[in-house]
N, C-alpha and C. Protein backbone atom coordinates (compact mmCIF):
# COMPACT_ATOMS: atom_id res chain seq x y z
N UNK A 1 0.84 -1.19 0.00
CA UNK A 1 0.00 0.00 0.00
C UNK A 1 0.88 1.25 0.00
N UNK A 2 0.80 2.02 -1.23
CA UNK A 2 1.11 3.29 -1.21
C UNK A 2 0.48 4.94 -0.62
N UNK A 3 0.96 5.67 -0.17
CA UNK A 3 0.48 6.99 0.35
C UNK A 3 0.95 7.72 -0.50
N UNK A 4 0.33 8.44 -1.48
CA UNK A 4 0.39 9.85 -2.14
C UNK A 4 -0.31 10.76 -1.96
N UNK A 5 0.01 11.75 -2.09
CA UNK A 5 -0.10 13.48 -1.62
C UNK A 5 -0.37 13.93 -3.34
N UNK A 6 -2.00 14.75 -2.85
CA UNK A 6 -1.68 15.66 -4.88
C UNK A 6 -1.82 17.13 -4.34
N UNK A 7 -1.08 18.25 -5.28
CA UNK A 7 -0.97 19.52 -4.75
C UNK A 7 -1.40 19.75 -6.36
N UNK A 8 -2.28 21.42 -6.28
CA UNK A 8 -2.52 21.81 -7.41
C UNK A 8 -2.94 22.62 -7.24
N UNK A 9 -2.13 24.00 -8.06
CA UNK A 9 -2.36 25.54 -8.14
C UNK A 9 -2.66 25.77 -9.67
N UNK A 10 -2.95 27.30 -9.87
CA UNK A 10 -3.52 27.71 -10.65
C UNK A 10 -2.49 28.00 -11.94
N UNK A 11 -1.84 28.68 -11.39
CA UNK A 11 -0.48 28.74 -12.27
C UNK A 11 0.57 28.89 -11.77
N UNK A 12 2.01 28.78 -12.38
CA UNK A 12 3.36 28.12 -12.15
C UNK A 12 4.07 29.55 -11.29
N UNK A 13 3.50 30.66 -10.85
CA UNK A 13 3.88 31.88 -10.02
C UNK A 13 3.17 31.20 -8.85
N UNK A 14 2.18 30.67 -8.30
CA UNK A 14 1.85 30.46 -7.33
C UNK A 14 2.75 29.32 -6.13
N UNK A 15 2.26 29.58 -5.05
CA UNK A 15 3.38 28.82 -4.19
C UNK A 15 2.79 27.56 -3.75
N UNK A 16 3.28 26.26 -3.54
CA UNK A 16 2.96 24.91 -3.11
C UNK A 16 3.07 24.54 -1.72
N UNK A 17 3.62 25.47 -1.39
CA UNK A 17 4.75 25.24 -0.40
C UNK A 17 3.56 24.24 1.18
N UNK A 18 2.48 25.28 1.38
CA UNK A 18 1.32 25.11 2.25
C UNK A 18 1.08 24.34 2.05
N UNK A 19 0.67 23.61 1.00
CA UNK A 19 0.10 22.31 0.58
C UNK A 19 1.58 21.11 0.72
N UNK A 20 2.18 21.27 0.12
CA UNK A 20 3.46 19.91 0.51
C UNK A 20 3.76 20.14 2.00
N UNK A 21 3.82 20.91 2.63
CA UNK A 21 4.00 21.18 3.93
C UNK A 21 2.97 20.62 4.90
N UNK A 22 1.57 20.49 3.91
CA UNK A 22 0.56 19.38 4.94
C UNK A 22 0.59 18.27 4.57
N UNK A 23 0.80 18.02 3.33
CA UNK A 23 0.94 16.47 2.71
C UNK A 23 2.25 15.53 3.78
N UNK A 24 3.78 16.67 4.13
CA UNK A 24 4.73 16.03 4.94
C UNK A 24 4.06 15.41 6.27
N UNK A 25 3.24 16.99 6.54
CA UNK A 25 3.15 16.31 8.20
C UNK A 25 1.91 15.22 8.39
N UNK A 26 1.07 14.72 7.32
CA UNK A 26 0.65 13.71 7.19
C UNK A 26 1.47 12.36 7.09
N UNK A 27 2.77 12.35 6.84
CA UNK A 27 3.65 11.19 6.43
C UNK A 27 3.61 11.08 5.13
N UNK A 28 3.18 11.72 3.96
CA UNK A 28 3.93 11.35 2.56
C UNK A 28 4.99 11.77 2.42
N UNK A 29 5.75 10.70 1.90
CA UNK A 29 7.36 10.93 1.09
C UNK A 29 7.23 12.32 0.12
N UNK A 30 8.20 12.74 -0.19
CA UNK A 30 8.10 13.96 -1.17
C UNK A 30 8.20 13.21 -2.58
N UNK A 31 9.19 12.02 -2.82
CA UNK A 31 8.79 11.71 -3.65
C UNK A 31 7.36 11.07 -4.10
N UNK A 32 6.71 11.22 -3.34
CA UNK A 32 5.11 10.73 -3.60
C UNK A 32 4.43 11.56 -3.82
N UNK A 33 4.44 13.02 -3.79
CA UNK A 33 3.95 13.88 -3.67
C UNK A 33 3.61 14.38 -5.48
N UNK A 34 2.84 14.19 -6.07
CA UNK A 34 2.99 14.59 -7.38
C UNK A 34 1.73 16.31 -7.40
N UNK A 35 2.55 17.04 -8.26
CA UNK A 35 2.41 18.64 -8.29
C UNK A 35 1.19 18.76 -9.99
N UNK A 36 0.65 19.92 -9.96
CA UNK A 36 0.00 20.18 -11.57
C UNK A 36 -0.06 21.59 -10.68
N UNK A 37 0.32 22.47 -11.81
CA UNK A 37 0.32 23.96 -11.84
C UNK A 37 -0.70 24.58 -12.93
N UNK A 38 -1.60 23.83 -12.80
CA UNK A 38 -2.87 23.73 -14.12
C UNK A 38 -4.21 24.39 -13.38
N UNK A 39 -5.21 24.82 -14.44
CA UNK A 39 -6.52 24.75 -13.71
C UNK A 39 -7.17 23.85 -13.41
N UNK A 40 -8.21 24.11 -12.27
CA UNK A 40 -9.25 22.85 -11.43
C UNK A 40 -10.04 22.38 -12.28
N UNK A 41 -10.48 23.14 -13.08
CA UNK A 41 -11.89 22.52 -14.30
C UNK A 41 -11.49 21.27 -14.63
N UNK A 42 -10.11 21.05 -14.87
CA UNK A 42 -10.10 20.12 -15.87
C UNK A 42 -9.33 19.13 -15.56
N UNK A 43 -9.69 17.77 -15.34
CA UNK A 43 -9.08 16.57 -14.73
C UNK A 43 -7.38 16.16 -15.74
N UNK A 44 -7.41 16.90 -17.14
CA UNK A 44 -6.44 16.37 -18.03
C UNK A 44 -5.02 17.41 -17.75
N UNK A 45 -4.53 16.40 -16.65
CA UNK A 45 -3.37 17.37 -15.66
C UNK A 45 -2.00 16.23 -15.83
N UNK A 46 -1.04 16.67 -15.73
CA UNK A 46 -0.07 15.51 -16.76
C UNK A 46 0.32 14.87 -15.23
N UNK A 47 0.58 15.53 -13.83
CA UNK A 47 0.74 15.06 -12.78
C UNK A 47 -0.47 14.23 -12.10
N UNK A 48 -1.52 14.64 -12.30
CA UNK A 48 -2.72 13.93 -11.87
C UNK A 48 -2.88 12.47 -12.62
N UNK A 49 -2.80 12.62 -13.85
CA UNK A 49 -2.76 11.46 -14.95
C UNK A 49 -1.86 10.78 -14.59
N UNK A 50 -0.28 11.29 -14.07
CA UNK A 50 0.85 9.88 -13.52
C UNK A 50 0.41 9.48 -12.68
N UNK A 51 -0.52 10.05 -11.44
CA UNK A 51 -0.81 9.67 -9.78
C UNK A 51 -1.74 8.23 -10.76
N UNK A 52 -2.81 8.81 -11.07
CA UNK A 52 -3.44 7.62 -11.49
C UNK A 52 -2.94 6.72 -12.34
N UNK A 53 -2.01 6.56 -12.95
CA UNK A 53 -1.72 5.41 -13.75
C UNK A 53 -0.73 4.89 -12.37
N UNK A 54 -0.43 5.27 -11.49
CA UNK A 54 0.22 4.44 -10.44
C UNK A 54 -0.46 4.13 -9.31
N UNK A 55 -1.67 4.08 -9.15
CA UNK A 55 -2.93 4.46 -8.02
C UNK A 55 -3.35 2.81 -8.12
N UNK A 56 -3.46 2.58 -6.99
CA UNK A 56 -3.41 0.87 -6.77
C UNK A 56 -4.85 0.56 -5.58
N UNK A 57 -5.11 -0.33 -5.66
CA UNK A 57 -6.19 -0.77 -4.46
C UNK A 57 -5.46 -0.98 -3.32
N UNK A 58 -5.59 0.09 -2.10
CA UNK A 58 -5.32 -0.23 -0.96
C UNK A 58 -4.55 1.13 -0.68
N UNK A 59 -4.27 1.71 -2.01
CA UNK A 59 -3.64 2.84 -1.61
C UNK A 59 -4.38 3.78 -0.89
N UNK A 60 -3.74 5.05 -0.98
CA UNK A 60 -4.10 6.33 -0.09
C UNK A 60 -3.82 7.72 -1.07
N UNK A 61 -4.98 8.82 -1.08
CA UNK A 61 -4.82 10.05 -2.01
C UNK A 61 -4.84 10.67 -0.90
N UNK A 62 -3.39 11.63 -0.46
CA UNK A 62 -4.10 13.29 0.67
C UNK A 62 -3.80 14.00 -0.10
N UNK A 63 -4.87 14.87 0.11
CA UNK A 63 -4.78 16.78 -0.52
C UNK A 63 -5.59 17.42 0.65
N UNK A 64 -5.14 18.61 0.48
CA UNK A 64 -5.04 19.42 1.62
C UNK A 64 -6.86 19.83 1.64
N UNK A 65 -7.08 20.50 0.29
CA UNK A 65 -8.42 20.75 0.23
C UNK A 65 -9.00 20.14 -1.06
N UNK A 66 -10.30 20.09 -0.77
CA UNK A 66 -11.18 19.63 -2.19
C UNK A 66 -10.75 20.06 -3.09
N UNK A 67 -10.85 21.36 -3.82
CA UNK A 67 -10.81 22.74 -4.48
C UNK A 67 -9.68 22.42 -4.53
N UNK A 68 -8.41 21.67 -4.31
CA UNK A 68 -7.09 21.58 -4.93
C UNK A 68 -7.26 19.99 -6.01
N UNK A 69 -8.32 19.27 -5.91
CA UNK A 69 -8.55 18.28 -6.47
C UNK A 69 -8.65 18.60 -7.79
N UNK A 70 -9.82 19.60 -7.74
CA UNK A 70 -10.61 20.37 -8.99
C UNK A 70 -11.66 21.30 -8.65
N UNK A 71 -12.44 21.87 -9.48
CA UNK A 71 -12.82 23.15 -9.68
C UNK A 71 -14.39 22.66 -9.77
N UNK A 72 -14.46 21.59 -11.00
CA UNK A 72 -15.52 21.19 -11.45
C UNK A 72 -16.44 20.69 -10.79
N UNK A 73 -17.55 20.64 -10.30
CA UNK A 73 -18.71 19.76 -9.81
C UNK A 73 -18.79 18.24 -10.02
N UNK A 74 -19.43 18.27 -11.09
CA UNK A 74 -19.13 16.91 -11.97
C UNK A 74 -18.44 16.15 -11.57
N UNK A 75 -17.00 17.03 -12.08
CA UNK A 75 -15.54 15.81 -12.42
C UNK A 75 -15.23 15.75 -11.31
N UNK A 76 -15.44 16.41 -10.20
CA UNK A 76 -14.75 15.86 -8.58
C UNK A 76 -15.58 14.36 -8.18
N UNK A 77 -17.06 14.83 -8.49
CA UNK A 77 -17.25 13.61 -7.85
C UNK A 77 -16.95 12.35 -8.86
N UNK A 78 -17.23 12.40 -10.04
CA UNK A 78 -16.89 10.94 -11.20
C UNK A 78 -15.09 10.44 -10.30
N UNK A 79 -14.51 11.44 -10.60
CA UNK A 79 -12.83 11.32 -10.26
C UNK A 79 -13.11 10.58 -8.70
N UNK A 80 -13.79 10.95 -7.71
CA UNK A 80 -14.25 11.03 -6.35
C UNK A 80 -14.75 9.09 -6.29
N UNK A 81 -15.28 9.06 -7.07
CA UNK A 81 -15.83 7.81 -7.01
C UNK A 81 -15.40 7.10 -8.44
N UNK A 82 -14.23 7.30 -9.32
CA UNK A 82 -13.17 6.39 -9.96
C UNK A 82 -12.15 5.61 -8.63
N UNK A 83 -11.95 6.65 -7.96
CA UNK A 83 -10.82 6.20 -7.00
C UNK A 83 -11.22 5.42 -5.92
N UNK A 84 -12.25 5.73 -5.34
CA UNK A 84 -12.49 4.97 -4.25
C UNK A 84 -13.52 3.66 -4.59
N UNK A 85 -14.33 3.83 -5.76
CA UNK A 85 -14.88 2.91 -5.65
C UNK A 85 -14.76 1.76 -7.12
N UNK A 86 -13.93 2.55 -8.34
CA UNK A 86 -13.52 1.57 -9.52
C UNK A 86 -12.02 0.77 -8.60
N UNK A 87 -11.20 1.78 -8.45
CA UNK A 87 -9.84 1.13 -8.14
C UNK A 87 -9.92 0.98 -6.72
N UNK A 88 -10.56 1.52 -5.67
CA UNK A 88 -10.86 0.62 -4.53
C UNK A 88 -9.66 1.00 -3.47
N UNK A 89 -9.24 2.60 -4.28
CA UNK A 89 -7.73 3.17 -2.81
C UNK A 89 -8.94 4.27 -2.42
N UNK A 90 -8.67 4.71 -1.32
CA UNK A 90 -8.82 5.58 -0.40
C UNK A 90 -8.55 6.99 -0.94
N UNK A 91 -9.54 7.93 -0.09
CA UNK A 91 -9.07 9.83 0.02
C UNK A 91 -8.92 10.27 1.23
N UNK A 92 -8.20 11.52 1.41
CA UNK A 92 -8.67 12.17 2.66
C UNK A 92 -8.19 13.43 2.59
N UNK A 93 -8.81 14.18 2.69
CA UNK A 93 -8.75 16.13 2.74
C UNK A 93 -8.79 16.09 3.79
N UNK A 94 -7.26 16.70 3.75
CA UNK A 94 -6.82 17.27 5.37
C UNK A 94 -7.77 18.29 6.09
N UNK A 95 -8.05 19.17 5.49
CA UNK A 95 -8.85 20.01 5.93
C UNK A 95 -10.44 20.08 6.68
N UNK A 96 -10.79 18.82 5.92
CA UNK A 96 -12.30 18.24 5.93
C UNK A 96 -12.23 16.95 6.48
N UNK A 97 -12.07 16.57 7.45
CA UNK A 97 -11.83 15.06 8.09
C UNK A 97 -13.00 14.37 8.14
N UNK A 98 -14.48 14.94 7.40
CA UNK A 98 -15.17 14.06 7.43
C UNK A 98 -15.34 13.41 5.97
N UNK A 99 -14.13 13.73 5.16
CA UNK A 99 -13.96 13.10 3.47
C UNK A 99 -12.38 12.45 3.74
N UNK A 100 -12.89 11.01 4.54
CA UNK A 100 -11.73 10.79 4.62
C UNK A 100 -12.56 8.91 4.24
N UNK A 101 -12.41 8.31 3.58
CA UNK A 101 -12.84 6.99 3.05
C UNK A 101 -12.09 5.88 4.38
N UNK A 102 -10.88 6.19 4.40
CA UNK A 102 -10.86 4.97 5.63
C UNK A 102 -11.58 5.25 6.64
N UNK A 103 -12.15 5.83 6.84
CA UNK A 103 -13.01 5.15 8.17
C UNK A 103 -14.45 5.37 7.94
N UNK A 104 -14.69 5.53 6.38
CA UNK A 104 -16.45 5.67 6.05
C UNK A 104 -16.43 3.98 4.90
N UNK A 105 -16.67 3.42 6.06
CA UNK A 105 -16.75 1.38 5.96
C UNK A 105 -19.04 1.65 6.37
N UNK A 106 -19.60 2.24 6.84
CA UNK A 106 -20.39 1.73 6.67
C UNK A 106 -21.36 2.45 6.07
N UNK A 107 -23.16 2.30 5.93
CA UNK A 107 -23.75 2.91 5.34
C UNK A 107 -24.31 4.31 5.80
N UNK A 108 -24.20 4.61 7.24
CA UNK A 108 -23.97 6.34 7.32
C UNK A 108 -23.17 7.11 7.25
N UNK A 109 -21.97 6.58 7.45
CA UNK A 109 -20.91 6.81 7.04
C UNK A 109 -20.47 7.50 5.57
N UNK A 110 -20.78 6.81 4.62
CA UNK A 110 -20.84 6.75 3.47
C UNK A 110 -21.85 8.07 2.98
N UNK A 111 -22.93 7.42 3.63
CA UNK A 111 -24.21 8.87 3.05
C UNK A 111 -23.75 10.53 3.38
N UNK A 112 -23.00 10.47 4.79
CA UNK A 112 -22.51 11.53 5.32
C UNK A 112 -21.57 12.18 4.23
N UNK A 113 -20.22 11.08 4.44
CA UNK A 113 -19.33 11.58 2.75
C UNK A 113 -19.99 12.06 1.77
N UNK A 114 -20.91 11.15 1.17
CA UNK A 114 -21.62 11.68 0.21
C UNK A 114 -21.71 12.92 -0.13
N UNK A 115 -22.68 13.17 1.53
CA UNK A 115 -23.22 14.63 1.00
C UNK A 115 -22.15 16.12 1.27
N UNK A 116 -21.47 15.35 2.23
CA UNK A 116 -20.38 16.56 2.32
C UNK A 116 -19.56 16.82 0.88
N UNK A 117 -19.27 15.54 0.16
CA UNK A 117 -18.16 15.82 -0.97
C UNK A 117 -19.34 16.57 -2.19
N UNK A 118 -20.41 16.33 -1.97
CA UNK A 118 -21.32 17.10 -3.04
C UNK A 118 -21.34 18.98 -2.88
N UNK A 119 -21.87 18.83 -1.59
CA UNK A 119 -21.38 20.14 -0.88
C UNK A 119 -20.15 20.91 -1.46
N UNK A 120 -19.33 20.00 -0.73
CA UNK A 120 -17.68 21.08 -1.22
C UNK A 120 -17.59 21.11 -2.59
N UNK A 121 -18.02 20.14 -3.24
CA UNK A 121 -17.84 20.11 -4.92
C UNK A 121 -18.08 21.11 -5.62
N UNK A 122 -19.93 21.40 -5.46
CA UNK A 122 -20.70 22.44 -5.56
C UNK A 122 -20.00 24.30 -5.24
N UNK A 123 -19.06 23.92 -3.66
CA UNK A 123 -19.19 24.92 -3.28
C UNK A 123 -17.37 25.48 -4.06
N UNK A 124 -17.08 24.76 -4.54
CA UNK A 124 -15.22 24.50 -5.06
C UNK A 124 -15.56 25.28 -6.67
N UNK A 125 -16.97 24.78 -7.09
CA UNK A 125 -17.18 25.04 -8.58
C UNK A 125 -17.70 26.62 -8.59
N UNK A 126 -18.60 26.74 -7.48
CA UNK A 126 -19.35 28.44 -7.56
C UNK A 126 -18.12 29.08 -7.22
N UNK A 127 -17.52 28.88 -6.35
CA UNK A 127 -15.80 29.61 -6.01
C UNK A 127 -14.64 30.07 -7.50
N UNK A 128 -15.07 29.25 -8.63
CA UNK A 128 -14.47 29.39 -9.60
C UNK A 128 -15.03 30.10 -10.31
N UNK A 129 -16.10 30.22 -10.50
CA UNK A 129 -17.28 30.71 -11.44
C UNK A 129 -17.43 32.25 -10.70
N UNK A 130 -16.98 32.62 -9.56
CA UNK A 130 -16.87 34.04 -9.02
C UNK A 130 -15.29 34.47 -9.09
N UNK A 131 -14.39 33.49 -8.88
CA UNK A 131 -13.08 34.31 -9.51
C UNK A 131 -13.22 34.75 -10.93
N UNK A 132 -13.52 33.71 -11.68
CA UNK A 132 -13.61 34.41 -12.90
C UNK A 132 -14.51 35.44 -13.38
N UNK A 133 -15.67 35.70 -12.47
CA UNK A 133 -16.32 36.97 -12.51
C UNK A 133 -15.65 38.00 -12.75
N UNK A 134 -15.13 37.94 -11.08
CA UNK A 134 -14.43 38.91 -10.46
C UNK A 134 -12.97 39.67 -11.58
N UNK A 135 -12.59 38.63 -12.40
CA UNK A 135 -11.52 39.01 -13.06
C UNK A 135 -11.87 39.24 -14.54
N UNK A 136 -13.41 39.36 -14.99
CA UNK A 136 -13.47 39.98 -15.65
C UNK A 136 -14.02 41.41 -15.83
N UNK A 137 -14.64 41.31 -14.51
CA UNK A 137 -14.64 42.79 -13.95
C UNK A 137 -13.59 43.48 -13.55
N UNK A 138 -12.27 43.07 -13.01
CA UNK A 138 -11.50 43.51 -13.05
C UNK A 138 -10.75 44.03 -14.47
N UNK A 139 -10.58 43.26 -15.62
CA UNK A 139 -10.15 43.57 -16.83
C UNK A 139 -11.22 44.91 -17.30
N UNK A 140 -12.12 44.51 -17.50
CA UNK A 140 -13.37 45.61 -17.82
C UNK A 140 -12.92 47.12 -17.09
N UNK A 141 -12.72 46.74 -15.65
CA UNK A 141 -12.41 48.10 -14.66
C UNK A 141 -10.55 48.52 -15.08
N UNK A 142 -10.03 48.30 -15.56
CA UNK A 142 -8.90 48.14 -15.81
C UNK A 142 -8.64 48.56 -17.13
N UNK A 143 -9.48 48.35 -18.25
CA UNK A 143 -9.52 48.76 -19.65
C UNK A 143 -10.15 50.18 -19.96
N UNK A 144 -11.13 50.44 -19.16
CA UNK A 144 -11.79 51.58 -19.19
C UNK A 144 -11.04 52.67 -18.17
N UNK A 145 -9.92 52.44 -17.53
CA UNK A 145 -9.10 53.08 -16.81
C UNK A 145 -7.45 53.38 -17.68
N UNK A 146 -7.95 52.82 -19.03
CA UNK A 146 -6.83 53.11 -20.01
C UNK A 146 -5.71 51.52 -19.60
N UNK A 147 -6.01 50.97 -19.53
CA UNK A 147 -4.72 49.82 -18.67
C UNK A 147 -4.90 48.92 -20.82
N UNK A 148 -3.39 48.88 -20.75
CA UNK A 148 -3.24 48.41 -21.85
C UNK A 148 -2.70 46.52 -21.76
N UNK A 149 -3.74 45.51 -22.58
CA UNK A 149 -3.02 44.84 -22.10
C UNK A 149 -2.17 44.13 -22.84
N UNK A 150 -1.16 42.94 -23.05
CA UNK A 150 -0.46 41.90 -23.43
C UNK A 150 0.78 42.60 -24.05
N UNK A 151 1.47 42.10 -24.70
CA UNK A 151 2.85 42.64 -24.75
C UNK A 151 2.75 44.28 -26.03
N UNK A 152 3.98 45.10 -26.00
CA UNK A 152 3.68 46.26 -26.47
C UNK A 152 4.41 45.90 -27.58
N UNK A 153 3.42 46.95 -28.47
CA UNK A 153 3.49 46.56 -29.87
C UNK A 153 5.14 47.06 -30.61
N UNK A 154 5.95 46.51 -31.17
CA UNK A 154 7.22 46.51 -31.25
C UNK A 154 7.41 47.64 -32.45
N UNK A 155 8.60 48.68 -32.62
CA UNK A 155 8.20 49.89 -33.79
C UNK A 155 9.07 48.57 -34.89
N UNK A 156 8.86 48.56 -36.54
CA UNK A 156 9.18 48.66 -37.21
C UNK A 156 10.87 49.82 -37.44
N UNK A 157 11.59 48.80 -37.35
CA UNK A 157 13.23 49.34 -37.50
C UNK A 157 13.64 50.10 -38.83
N UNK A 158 14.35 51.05 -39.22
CA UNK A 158 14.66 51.92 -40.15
C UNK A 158 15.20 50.93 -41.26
N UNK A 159 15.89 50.13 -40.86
CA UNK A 159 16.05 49.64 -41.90
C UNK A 159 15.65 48.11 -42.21
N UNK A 160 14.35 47.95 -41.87
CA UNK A 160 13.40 46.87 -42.34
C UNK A 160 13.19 46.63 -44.07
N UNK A 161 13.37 48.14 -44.55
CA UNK A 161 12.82 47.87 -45.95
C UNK A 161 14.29 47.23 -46.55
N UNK A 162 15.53 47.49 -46.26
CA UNK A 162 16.64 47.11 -46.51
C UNK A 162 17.17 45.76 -46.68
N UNK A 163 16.81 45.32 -45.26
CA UNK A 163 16.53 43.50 -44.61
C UNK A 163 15.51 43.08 -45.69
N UNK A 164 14.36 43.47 -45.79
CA UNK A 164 12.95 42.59 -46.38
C UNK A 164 13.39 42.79 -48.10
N UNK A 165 14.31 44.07 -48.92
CA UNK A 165 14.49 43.36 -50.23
C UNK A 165 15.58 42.53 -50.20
N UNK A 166 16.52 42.21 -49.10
CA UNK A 166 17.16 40.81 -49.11
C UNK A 166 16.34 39.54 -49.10
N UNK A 167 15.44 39.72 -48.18
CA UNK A 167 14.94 38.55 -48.26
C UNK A 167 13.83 38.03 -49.37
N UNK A 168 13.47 38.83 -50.09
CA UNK A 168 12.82 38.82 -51.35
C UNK A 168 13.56 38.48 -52.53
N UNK A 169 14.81 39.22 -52.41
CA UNK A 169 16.03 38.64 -53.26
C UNK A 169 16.26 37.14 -53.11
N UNK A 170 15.91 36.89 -52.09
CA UNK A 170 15.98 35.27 -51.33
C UNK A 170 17.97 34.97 -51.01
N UNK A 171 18.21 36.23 -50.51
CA UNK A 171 19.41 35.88 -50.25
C UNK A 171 19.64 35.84 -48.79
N UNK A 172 18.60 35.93 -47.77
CA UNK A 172 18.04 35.62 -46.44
C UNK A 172 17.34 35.06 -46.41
N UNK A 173 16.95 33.94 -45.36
CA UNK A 173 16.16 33.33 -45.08
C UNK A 173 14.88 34.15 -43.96
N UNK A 174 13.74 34.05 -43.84
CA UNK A 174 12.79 34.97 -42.54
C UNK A 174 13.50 34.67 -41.64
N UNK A 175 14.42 33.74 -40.95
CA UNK A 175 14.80 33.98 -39.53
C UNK A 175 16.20 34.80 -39.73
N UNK A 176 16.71 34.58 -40.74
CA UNK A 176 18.15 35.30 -40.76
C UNK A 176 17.70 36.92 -40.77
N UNK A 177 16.36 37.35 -41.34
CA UNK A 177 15.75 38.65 -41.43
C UNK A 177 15.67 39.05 -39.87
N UNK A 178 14.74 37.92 -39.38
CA UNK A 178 14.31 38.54 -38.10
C UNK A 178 15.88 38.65 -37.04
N UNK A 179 16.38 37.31 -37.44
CA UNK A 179 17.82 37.90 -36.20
C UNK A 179 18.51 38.90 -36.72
N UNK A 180 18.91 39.75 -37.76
CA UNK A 180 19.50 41.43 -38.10
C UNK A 180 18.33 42.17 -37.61
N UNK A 181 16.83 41.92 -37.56
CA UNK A 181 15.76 43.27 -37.21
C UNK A 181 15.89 43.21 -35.66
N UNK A 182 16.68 42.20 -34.91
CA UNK A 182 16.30 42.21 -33.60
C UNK A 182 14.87 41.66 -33.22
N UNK A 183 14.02 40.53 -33.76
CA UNK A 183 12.64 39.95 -33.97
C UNK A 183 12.59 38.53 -34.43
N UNK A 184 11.01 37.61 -33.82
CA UNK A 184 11.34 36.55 -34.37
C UNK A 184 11.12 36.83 -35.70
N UNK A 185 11.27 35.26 -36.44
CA UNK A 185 10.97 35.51 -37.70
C UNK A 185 9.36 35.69 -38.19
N UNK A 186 8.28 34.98 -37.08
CA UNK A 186 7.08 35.35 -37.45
C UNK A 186 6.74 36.53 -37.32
N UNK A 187 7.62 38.00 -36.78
CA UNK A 187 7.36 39.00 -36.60
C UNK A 187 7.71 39.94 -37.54
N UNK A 188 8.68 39.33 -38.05
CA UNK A 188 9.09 39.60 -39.28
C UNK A 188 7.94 39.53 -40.84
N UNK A 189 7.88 37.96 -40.46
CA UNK A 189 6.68 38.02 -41.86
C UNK A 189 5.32 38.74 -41.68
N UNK A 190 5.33 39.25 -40.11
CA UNK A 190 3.61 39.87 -40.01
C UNK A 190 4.27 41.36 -40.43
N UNK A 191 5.13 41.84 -40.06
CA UNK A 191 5.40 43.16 -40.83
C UNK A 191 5.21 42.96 -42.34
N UNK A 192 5.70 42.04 -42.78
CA UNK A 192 5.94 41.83 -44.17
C UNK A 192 4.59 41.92 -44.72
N UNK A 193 3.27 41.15 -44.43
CA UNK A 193 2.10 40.73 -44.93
C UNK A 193 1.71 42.44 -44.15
N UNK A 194 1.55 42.98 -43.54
CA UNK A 194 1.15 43.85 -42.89
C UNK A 194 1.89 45.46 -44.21
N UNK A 195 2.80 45.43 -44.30
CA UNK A 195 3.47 46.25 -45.48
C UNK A 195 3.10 46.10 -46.71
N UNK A 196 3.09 45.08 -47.04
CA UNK A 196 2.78 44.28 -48.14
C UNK A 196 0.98 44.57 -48.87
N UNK A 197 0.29 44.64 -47.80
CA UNK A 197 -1.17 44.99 -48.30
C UNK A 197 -1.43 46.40 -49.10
């Protein structure tokens, strides 16, 4: 019987640290500990996908909270009841000790889990569905405040027209263009098609 720990943030700036730090003082190895720096919606996580292709009957899943499982309603519980009840290992959210499968062996037990993991599921999915509110009200409040976003648009170099009849000459290749303009080469050919009209 194996013990693994799953940790999972939103994106690769965020910190783990809280979460492997409860997975330790539970007793998982660090090498057991498998990471996804992905979103909750979506079960197709390249660390989640190794846990389960190594996920055995008798084993053990800790995560700290639901909402680090996934995001989704749905897919927590299908995923929720792949594990405990197709392959027949165990869960337990540190946080929530009443979603813990070893010791829900009988039938209130069970109903209790039930309804708690529906609960947090529910309550893991509206939690997502208001960040992303929230952050598109923020963009909205942010755009209309002049806030410019994604990378800034690069000037066209003096001597682009110089570079581009070499490469028309075909005595450059587009990347040999773009490394003299200081640019990749697809930045190169969007000037080009962009001049060109």
């Amino acid at each position: 019987m194996q013990t693994y720990g799953y940790v999972r943030v939103s994106t690769a700036d965020q910190c783990v640290d809280r979460q492997v730090l409860a997975l330790k003082r539970e007793g998982v190895k660090e090498e057991n500990i498998y990471t996804d720096y992905l979103t909750g919606y979506t079960f197709n996580r390249p660390s989640y996908k190794a846990l389960m292709s190594q996920l055995k009957e008798g084993d053990l899943i800790i995560i700290l909270s639901l909402d680090r499982l996934g995001r989704n309603y749905r897919e927590i519980l299908n995923e929720w009841r792949k594990i405990t009840e197709e392959i027949k290992a165990d869960m337990y959210v540190i946080d929530m000790p009443a979603l813990d499968t070893r010791k829900s062996k009988n039938l209130v037990d069970n109903l209790i889990t039930d309804i708690v993991l529906q609960l947090l599921s529910y309550v893991a999915e509206t939690e997502r569905e208001f960040i992303l509110a929230r952050q598109s009200e923020g963009i909205a409040a942010a755009k209309e405040r002049g806030v410019k976003f994604g990378r800034p648009k690069i000037k066209v170099p003096k001597n682009f027209e110089r570079v581009r009849d070499k490469w028309l000459k075909q005595e450059i290749s587009s990347r040999e263009a773009g490394q003299i303009l200081g640019v990749s080469h697809t930045t190169f050919l969007r000037w080009n098609r962009i001049l060109s009209a």
